[in-house]
Protein backbone atom coordinates (compact mmCIF):
# COMPACT_ATOMS: atom_id res chain seq x y z
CA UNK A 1 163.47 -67.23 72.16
CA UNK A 2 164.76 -70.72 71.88
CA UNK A 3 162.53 -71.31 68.79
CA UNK A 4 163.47 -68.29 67.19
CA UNK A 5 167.64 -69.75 67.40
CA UNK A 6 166.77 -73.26 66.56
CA UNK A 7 165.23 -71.90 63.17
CA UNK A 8 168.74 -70.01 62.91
CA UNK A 9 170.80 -73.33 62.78
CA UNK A 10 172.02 -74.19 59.42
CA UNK A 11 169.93 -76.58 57.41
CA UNK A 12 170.88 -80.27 57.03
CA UNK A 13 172.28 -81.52 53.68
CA UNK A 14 169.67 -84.19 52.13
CA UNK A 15 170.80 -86.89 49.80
CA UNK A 16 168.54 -89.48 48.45
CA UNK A 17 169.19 -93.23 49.46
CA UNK A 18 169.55 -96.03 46.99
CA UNK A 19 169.02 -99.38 47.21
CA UNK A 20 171.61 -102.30 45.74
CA UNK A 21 168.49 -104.90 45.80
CA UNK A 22 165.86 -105.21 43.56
CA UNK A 23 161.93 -105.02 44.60
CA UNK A 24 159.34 -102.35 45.28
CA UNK A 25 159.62 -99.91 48.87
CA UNK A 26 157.28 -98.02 49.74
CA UNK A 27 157.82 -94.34 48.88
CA UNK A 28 157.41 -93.35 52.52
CA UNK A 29 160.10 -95.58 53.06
CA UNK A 30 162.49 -94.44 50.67
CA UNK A 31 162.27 -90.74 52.08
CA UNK A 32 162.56 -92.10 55.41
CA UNK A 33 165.74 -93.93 54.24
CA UNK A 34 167.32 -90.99 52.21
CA UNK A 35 166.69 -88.29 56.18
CA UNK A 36 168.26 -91.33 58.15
CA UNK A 37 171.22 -91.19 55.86
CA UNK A 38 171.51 -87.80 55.65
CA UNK A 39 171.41 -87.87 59.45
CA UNK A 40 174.29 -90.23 59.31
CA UNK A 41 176.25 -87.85 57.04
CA UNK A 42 176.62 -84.84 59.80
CA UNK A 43 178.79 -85.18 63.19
CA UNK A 44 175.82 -83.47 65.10
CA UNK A 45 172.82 -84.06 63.77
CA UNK A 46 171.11 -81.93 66.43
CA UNK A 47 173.29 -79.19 65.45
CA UNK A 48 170.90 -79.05 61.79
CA UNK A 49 167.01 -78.48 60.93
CA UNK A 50 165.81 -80.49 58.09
CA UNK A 51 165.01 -78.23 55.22
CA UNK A 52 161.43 -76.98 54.56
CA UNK A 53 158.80 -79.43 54.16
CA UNK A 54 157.92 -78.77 50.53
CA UNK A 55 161.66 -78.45 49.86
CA UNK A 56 162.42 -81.49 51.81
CA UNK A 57 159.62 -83.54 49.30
CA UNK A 58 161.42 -82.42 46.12
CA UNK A 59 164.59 -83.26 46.65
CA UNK A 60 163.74 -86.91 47.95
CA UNK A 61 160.90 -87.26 45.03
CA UNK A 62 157.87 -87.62 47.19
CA UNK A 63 154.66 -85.87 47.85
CA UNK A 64 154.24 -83.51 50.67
CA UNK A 65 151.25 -85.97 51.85
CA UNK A 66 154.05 -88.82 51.60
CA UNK A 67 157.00 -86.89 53.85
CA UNK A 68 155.18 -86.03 56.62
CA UNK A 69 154.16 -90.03 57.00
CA UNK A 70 158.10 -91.00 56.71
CA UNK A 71 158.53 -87.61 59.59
CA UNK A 72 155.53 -89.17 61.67
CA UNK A 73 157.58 -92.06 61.25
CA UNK A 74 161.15 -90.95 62.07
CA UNK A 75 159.05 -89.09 65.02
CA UNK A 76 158.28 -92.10 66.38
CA UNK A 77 161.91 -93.56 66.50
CA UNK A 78 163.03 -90.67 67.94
CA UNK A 79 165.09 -89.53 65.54
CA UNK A 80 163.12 -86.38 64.41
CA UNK A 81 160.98 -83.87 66.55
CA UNK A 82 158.28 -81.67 64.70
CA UNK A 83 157.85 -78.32 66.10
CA UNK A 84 154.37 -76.47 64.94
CA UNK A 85 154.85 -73.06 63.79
CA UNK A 86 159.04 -73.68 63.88
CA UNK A 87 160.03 -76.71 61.45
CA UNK A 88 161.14 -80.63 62.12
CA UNK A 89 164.61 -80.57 64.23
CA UNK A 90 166.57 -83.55 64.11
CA UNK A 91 167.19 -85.14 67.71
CA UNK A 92 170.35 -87.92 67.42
CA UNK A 93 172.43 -89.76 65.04
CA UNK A 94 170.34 -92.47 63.93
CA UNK A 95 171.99 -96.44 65.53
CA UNK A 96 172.60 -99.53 63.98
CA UNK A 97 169.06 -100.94 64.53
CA UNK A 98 167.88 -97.63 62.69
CA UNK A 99 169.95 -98.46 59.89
CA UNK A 100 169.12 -102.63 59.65
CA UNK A 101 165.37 -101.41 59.80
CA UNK A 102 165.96 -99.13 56.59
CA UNK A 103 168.19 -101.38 54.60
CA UNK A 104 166.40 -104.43 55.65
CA UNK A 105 169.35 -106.91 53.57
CA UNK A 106 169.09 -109.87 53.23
CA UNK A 107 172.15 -111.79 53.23
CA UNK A 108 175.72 -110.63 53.75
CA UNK A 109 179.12 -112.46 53.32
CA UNK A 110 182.02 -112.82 55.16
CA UNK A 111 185.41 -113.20 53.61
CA UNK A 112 187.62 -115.94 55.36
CA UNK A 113 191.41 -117.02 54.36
CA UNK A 114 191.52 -120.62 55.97
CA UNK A 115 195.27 -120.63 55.49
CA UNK A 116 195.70 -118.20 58.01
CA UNK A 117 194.56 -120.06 60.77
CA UNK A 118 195.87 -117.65 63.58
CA UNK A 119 193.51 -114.88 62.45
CA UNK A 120 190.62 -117.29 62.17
CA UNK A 121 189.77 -116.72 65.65
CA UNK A 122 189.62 -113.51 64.92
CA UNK A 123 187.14 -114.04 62.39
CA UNK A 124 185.00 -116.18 63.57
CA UNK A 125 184.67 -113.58 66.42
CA UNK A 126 183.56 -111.30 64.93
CA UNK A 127 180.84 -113.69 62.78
CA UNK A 128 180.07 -114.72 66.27
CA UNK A 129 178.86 -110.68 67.20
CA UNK A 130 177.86 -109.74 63.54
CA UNK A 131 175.31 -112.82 63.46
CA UNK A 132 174.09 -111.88 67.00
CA UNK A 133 173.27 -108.16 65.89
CA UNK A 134 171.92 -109.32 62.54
CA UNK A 135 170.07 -112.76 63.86
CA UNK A 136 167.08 -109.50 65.36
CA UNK A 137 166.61 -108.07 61.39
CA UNK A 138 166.20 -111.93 59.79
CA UNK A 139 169.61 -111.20 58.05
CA UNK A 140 172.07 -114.28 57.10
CA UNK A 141 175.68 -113.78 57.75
CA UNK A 142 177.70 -116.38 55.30
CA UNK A 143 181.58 -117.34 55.26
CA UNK A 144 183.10 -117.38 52.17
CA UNK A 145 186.59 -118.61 51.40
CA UNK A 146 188.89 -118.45 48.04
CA UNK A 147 187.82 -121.68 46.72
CA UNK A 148 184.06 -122.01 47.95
CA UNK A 149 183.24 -117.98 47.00
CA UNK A 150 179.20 -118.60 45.59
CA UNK A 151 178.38 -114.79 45.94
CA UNK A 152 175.73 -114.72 43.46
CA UNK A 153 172.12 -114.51 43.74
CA UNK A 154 171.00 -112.16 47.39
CA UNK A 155 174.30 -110.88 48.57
CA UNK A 156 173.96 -107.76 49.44
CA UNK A 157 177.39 -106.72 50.48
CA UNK A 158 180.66 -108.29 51.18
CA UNK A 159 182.92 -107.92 54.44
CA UNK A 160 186.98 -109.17 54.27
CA UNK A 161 188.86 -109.49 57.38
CA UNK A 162 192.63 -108.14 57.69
CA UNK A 163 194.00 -108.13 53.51
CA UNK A 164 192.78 -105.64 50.92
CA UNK A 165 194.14 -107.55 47.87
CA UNK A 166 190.38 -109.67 47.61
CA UNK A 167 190.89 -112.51 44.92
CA UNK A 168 188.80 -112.21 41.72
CA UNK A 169 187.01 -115.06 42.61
CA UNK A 170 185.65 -113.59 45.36
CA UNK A 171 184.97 -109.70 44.63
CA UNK A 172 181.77 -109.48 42.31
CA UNK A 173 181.75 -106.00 40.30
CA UNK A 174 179.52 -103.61 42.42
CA UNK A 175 179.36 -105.36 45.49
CA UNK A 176 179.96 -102.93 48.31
CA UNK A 177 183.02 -104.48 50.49
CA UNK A 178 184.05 -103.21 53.66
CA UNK A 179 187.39 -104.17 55.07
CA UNK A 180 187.68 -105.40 58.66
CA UNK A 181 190.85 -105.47 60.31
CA UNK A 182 194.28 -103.31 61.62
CA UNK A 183 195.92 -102.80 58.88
CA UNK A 184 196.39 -99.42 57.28
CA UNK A 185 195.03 -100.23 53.88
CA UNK A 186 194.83 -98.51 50.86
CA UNK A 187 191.88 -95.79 50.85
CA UNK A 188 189.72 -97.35 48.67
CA UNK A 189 186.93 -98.85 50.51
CA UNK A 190 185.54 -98.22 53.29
CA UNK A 191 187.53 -99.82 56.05
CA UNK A 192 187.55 -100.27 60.16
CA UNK A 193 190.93 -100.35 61.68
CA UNK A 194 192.64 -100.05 65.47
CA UNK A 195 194.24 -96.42 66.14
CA UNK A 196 197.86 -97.56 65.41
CA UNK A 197 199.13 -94.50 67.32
CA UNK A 198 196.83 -94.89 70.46
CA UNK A 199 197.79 -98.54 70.47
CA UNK A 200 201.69 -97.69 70.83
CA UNK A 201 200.55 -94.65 73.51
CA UNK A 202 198.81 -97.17 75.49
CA UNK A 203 201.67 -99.32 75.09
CA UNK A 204 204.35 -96.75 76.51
CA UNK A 205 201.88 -95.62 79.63
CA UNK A 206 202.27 -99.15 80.65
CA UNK A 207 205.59 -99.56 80.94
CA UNK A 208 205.90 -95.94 82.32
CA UNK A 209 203.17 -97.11 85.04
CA UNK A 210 205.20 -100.68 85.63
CA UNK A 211 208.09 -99.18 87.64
CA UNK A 212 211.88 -98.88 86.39
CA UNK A 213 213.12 -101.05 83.84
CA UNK A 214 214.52 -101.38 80.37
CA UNK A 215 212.26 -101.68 77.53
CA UNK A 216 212.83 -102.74 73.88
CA UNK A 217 209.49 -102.41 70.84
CA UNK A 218 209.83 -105.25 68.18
CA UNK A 219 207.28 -105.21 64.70
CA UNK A 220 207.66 -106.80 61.33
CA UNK A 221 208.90 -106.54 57.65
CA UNK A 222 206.87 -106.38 55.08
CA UNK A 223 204.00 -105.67 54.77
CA UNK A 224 203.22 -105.43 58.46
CA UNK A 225 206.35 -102.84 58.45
CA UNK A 226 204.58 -99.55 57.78
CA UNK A 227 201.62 -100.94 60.69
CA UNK A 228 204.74 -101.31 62.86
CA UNK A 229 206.16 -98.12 62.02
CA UNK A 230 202.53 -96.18 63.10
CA UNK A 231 202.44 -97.89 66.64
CA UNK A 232 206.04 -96.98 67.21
CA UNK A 233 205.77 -93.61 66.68
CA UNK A 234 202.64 -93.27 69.20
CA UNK A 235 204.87 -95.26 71.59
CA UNK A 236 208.07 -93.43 70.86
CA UNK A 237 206.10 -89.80 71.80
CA UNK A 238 204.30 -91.10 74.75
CA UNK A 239 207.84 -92.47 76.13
CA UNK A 240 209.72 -89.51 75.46
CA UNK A 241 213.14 -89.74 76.97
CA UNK A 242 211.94 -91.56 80.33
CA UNK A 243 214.38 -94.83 79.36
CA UNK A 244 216.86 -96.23 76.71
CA UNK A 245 215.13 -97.50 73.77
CA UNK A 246 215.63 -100.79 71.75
CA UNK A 247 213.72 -101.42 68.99
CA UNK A 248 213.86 -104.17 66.28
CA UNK A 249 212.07 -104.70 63.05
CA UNK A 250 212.28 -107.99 60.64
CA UNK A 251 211.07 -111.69 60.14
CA UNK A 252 210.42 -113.63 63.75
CA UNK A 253 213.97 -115.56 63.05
CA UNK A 254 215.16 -111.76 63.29
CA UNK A 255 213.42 -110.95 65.98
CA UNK A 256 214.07 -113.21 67.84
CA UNK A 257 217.79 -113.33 67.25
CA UNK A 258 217.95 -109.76 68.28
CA UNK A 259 215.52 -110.54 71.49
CA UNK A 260 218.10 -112.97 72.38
CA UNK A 261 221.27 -110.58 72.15
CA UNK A 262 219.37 -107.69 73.85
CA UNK A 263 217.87 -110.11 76.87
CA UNK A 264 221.54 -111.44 77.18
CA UNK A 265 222.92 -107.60 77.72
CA UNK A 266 220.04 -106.61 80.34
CA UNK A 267 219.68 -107.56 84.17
CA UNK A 268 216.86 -106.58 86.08
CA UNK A 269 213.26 -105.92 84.78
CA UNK A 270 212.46 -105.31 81.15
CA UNK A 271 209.47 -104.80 78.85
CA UNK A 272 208.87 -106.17 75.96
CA UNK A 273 205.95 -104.70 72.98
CA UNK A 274 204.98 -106.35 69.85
CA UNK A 275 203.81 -105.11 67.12
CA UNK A 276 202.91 -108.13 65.22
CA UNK A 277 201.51 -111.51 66.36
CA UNK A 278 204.29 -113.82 64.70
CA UNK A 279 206.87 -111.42 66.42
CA UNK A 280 205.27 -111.84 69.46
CA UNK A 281 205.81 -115.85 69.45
CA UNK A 282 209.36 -114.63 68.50
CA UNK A 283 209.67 -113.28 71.83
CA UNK A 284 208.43 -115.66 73.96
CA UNK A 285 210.43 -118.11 72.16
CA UNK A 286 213.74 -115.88 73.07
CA UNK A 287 212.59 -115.23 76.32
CA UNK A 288 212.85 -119.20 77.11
CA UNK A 289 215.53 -119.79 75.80
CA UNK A 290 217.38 -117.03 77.91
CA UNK A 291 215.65 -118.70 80.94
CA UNK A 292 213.65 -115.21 81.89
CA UNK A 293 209.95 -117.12 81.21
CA UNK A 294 207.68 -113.89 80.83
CA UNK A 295 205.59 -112.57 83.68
CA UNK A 296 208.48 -112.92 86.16
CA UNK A 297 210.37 -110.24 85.33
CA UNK A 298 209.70 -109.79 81.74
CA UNK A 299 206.56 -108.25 80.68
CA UNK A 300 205.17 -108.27 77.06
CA UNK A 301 202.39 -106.24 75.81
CA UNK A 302 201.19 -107.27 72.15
CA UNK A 303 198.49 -105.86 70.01
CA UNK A 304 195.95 -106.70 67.59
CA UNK A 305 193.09 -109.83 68.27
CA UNK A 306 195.18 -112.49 66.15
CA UNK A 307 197.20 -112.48 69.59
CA UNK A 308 195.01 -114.38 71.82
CA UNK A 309 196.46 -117.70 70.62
CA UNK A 310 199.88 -116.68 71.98
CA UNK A 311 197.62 -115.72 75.45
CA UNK A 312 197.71 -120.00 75.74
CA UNK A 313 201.93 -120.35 75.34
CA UNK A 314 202.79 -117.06 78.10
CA UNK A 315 201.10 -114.40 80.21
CA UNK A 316 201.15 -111.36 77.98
CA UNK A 317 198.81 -108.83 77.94
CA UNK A 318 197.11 -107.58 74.79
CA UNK A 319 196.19 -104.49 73.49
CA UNK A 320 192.92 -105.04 71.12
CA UNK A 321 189.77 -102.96 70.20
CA UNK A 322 186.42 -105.29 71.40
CA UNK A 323 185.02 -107.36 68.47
CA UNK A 324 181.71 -106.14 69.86
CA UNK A 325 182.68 -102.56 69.00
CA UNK A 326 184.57 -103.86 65.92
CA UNK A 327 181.56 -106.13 64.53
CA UNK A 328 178.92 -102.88 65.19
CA UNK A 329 181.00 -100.17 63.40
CA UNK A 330 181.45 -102.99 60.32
CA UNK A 331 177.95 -103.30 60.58
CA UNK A 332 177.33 -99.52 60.53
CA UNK A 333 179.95 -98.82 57.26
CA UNK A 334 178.51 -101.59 55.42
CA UNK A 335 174.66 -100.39 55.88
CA UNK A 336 175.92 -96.70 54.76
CA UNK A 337 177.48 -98.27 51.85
CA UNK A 338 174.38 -100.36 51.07
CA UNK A 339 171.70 -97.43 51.49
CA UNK A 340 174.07 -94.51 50.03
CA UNK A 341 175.75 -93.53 47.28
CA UNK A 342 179.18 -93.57 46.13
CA UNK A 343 181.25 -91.37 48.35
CA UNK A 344 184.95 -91.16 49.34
CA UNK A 345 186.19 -94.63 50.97
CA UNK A 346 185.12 -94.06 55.32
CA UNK A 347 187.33 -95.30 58.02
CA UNK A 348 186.26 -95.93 61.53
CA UNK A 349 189.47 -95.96 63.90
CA UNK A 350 188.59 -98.05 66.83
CA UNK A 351 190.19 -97.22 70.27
CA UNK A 352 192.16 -100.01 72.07
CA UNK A 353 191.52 -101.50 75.84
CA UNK A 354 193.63 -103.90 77.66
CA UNK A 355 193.19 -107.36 78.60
């Protein structure tokens, strides 16, 4: 009975895998490569069978002899189960040390602006994870900068941290790039960002959890205005009408004039969110100079990794996705990219935790 409904589930979709590097794979390999990412391109793998056997061989360009090595293979990672008499079934979405063993690169490259040296941290961070994961396949992880860019020769694909306008001296034509940051970029690479909305949810629940008070969201102009916009609307919902709102959105020598006025107005406890790092130093700048040092009875929650440096000048509490989880799902879009071919831009919307 239960084989009978498994060979009733619908049949998984099967694209061949390409490879941005030169040199010879084994064709076992390559059909190997082009189930895995086919496996990646399905929420529920499980859900699927993998096409006839015969079928399965055509469409990847291999002998019949050839596939059932590469599903021997895939057996033996656990990624496919043959049934006799039913079909091959696949078992789980395939990991991240699934996809370094197909793609095998070489070398990858890290885009760094040194000018920024806030988000720095940040970056080197996340260098500090990606090299750890990548240090098992034999894979170099290099920084690259605006002035010292030397991506010719191995790289294999290119990651940028935070801006989507990459400088021509950096982007090569045809080098996959995958953009690593929290800012809602345009949709034309792949990209891993924070849930903006869950971020000012999260944000909201706090203060609802932190007893009565007064609380006022600040976030930036610019180009940081639409990020700023996203969080306040999660926060905005998840407060509903549970206290009088403040909010304030400009340069920090705005913000933190309007911090000062609105501080001067309120007695009592308050709560503070940022929605940008520069506001955030705003803020604890205003708090001081209103005498009402944060932590007392002034509590700020800020978001986004860039900041931890303002963790050294107050007690606030950030909002921020783990670089662990934020290095492996980089990782994960930039292998796709590598193995796959062209397909619409991917983003991976990290969930938030507090620390």
């Amino acid at each position: 009975m239960q084989t009978a409904s498994r060979s009733n589930l619908p049949l998984l979709p099967i694209v061949r895998a390409r490879f941005i590097r030169g040199g010879k794979r084994p064709l076992f390999e390559q059909a190997m490569a082009g189930i895995i990412l086919s496996l990646c391109g399905v929420d529920d793998p499980a859900a699927h069978r993998l096409p006839p056997e015969r079928e399965l061989a055509r469409t990847l360009g291999v002998s019949v002899i050839t596939l059932k090595r590469a599903i021997r293979e895939l057996e033996a990672r656990a990624l496919v189960r043959r049934q006799h008499g039913s079909g091959n079934y696949p078992v789980r979405r395939p990991g991240l040390e699934d996809l370094l063993w197909t793609v095998k690169p070489r070398r990858l490259a890290f885009y760094s602006e040194a000018r920024f040296h806030a988000s720095t941290l940040m970056r080197y961070d996340l260098l500090y994870y990606m090299q750890k994961i990548l240090s098992r396949s034999g894979t170099d992880l290099v920084l690259v900068g605006d002035h010292d860019a030397n991506l010719s020769g191995a790289t294999d694909g290119l990651f940028v941290c935070g801006r989507h306008d990459v400088p021509k001296s950096v982007k090569r034509p045809g080098l996959p790039i995958v953009f690593v940051g929290t800012y809602p970029g345009k949709p034309i690479h792949p990209s891993v960002q924070l849930d903006l909305e869950q971020v000012g949810r999260e944000g909201a629940n706090l203060f609802l959890k932190s007893g009565p008070g007064q609380v006022a969201f600040f976030g930036a102009g610019g180009a940081q205005r639409e990020e700023g916009r996203r969080v306040r609307s999660g926060f905005r919902r998840a407060l509903g009408n549970a206290s009088s709102f403040f909010e304030a959105f400009g340069s920090p020598s705005a913000v933190y004039r309007a911090a000062r006025r609105w501080l001067a107005l309120r007695k009592g406890k308050v709560f503070l969110f940022s929605a940008y790092y520069l506001c955030t130093g705003a803020l604890i700048r205003a708090c001081e100079a209103k005498g009402r040092p944060i932590g007392r009875d002034v509590e700020l929650v800020a978001f986004g990794t860039n900041n931890i440096v303002m963790q050294d000048m107050a007690p606030i509490r950030l909002l921020q996705a783990p670089r662990e989880k934020m290095a492996e799902a980089s990782l994960e879009l930039m292998l796709l990219q590598i193995l796959g071919p062209k397909s619409p831009p991917r983003t991976i919307r990290l969930p938030v935790t507090l620390s």
